[in-house]
Protein backbone atom coordinates (compact mmCIF):
# COMPACT_ATOMS: atom_id res chain seq x y z
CA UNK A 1 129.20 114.33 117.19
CA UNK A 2 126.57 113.00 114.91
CA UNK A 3 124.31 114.78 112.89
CA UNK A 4 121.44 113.96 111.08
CA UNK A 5 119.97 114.64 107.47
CA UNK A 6 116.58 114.70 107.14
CA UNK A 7 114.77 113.50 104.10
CA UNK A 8 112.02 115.65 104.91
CA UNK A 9 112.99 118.96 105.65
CA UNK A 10 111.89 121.53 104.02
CA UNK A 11 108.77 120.17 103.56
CA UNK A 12 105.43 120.15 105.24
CA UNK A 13 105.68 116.21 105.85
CA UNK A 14 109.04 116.86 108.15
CA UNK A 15 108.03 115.51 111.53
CA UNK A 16 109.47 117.38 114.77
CA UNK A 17 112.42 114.64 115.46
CA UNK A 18 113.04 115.04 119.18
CA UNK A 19 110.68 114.59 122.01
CA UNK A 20 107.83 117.37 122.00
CA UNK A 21 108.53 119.72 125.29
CA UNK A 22 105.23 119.50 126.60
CA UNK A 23 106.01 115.34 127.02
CA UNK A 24 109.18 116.32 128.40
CA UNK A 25 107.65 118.77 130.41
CA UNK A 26 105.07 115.92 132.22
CA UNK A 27 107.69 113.41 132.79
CA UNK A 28 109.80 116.01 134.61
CA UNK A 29 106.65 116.05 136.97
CA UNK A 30 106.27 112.59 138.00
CA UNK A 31 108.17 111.75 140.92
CA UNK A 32 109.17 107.66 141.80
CA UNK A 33 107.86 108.18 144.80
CA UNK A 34 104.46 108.40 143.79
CA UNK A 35 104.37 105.71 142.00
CA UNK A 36 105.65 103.34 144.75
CA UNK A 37 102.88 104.59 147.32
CA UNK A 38 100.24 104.07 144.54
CA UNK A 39 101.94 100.17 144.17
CA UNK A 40 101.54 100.19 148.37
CA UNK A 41 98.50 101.34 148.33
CA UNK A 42 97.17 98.67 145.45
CA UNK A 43 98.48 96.11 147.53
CA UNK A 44 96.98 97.25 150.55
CA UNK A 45 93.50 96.98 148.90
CA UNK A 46 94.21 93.71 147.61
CA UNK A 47 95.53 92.04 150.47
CA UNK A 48 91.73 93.61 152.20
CA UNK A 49 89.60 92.50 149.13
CA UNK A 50 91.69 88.89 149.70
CA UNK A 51 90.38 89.15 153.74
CA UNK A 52 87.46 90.07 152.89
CA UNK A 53 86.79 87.34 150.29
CA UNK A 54 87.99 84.47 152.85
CA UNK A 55 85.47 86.06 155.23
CA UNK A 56 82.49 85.57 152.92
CA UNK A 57 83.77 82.29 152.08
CA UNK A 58 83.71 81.13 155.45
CA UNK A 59 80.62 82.09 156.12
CA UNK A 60 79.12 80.95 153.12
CA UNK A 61 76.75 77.75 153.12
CA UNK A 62 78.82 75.29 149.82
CA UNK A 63 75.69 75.30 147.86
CA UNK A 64 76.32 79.67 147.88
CA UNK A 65 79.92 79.45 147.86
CA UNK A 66 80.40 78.93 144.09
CA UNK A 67 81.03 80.56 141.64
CA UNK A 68 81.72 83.52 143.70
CA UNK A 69 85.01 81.71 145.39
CA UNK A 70 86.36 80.72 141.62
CA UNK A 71 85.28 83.83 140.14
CA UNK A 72 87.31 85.68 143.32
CA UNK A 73 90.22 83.60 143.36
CA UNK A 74 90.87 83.73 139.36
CA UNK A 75 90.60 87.84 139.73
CA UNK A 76 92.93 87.71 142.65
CA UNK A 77 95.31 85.83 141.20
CA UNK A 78 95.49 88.12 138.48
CA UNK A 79 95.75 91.32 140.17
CA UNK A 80 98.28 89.74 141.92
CA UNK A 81 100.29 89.04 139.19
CA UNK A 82 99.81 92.06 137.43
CA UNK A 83 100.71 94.41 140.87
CA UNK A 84 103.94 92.09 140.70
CA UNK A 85 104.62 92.84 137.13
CA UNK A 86 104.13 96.37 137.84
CA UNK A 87 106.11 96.92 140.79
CA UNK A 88 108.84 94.85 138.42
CA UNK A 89 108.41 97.45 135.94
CA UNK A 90 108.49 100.68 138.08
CA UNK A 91 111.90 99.12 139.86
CA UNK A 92 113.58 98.37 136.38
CA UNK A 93 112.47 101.76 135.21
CA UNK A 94 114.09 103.65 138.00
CA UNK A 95 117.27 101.81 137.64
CA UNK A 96 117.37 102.26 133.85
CA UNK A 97 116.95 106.05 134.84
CA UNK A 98 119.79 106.37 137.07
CA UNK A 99 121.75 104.73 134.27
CA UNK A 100 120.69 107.11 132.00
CA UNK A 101 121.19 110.46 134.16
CA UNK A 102 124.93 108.50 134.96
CA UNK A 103 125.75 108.14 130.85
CA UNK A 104 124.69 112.26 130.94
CA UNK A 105 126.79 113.04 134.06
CA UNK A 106 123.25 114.54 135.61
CA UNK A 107 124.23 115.35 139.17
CA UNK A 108 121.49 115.62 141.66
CA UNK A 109 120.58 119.38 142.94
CA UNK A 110 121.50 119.77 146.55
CA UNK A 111 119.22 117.63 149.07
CA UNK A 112 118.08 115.26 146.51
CA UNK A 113 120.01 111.70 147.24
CA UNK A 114 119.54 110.70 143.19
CA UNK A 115 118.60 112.37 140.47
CA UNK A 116 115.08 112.88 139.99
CA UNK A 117 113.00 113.15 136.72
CA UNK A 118 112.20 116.37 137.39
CA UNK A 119 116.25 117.36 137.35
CA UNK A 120 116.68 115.60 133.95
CA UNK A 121 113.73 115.80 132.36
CA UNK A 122 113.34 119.63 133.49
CA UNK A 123 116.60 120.07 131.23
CA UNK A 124 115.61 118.58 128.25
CA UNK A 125 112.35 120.12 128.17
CA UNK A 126 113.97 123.70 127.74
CA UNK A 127 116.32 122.27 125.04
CA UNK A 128 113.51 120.88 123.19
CA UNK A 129 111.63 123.92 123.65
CA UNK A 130 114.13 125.97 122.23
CA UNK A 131 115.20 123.80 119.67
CA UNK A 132 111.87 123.44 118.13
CA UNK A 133 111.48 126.92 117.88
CA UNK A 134 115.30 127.37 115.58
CA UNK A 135 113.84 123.97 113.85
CA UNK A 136 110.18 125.64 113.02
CA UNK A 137 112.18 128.50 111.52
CA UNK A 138 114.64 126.63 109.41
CA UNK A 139 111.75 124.76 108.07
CA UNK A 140 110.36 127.29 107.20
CA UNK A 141 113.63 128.11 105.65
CA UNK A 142 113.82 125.70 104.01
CA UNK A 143 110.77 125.19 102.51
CA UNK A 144 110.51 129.42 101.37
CA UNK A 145 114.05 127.81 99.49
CA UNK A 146 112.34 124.77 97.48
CA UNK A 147 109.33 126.66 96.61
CA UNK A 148 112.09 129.78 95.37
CA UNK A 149 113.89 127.02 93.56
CA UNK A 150 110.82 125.31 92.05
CA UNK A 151 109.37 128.78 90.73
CA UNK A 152 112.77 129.24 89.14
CA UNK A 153 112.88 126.01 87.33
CA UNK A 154 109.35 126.74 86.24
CA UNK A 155 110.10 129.98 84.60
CA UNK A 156 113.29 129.00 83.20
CA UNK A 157 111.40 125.67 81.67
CA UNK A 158 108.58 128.32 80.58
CA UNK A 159 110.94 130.65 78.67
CA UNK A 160 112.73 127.57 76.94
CA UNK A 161 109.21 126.34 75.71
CA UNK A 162 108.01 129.96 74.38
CA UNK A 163 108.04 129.35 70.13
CA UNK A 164 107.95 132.50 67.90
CA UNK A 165 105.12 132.39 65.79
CA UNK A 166 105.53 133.79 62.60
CA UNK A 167 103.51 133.87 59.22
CA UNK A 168 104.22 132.07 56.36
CA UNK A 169 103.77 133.30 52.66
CA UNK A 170 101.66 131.16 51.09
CA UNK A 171 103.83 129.64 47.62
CA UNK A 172 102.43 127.64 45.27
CA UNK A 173 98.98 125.90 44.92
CA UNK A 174 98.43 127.22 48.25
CA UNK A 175 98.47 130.56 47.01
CA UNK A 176 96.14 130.14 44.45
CA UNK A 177 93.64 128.48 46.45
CA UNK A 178 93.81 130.85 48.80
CA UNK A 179 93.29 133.53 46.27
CA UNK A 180 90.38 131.96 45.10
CA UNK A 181 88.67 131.33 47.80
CA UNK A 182 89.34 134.87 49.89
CA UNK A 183 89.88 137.19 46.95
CA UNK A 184 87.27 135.66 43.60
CA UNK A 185 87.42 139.89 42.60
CA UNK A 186 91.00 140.21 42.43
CA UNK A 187 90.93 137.01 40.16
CA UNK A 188 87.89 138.10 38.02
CA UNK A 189 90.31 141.25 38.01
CA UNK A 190 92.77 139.44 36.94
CA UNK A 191 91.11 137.56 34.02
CA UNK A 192 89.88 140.57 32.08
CA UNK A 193 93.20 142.28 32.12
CA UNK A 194 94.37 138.84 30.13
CA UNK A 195 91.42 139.38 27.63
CA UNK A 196 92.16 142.50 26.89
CA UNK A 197 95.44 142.23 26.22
């Protein structure tokens, strides 16, 4: 079994980690077979654009012929090559597939020959589905938990940094300045009790 941390979660960066089910949900709808009659079909119009070509070309006059035969011939080649590459593709694909439904033990529902994309895939779409709905909610979790956690530290760093602010009695010079300045009665006060006496 393997299980993976995430960095991220808890967070609003996280990033869903599987597949998302509506992706799952599409491939489980395409069928191989499709895709080999659109291949046919491609070649089928190619090998009648290639007729038709040859046809104009043999009944074009030389000085009409060009560039319309080089132009043709370097697009034909290509589509060529590229229908080759993609029937390559769509073969390597499908045996890829069957690996993968073998390493799963996918059996194929009753009629089918081999598995098909809509077997597997239909399977993994409703465990994505339902996992993202228990992730979503631990996230969520998760994140309630780190903002909890944060306001915590905040208050607990917040009642460390309150001071107690207290007054001071003023001693000293201090105290006669301040005198002087905030209270010249009480010092005039104070000077004619020292006369009299």
């Amino acid at each position: 079994m393997c299980v993976v941390i995430y960095q991220d979660a808890g967070r609003e960066t996280c990033l869903y980690p599987l597949p998302e089910p509506q992706d799952l949900f599409q491939a489980s709808q395409m069928k191989f077979e499709d895709f080999e009659r659109d291949l046919r079909k491609l070649k089928k119009d190619l090998n009648a654009c290639l007729g038709e070509t040859e046809k104009v070309c043999k009944v074009s006059s030389e000085e009409n012929l060009q560039p319309f035969k080089e132009k043709m011939e370097d697009f034909l080649t290509q589509a060529k090559t590229e229908l080759e590459t993609q029937e390559k593709q769509l073969s390597d694909t499908q045996k890829i597939f069957l690996e993968l439904s073998v390493s799963f033990s996918v059996k194929p529902k009753a009629g089918e020959k081999e598995v098909s994309p809509n077997t597997f895939f239909s399977v993994w779409h409703e465990f994505s589905s339902d996992f993202k709905e228990h992730w979503k909610k631990q996230n969520k979790l998760l994140l309630q938990e780190r903002v909890k956690k944060a306001e915590e530290s905040f208050k607990q760093a917040r009642q460390k940094a309150t001071y107690n602010v207290t007054t001071k009695n003023a001693t000293g010079i201090v105290r006669h300045i301040l005198f002087f300045f905030f209270f010249p009665t009480f010092l005039l006060f104070l000077t004619r009790e020292d006369d009299a006496v």
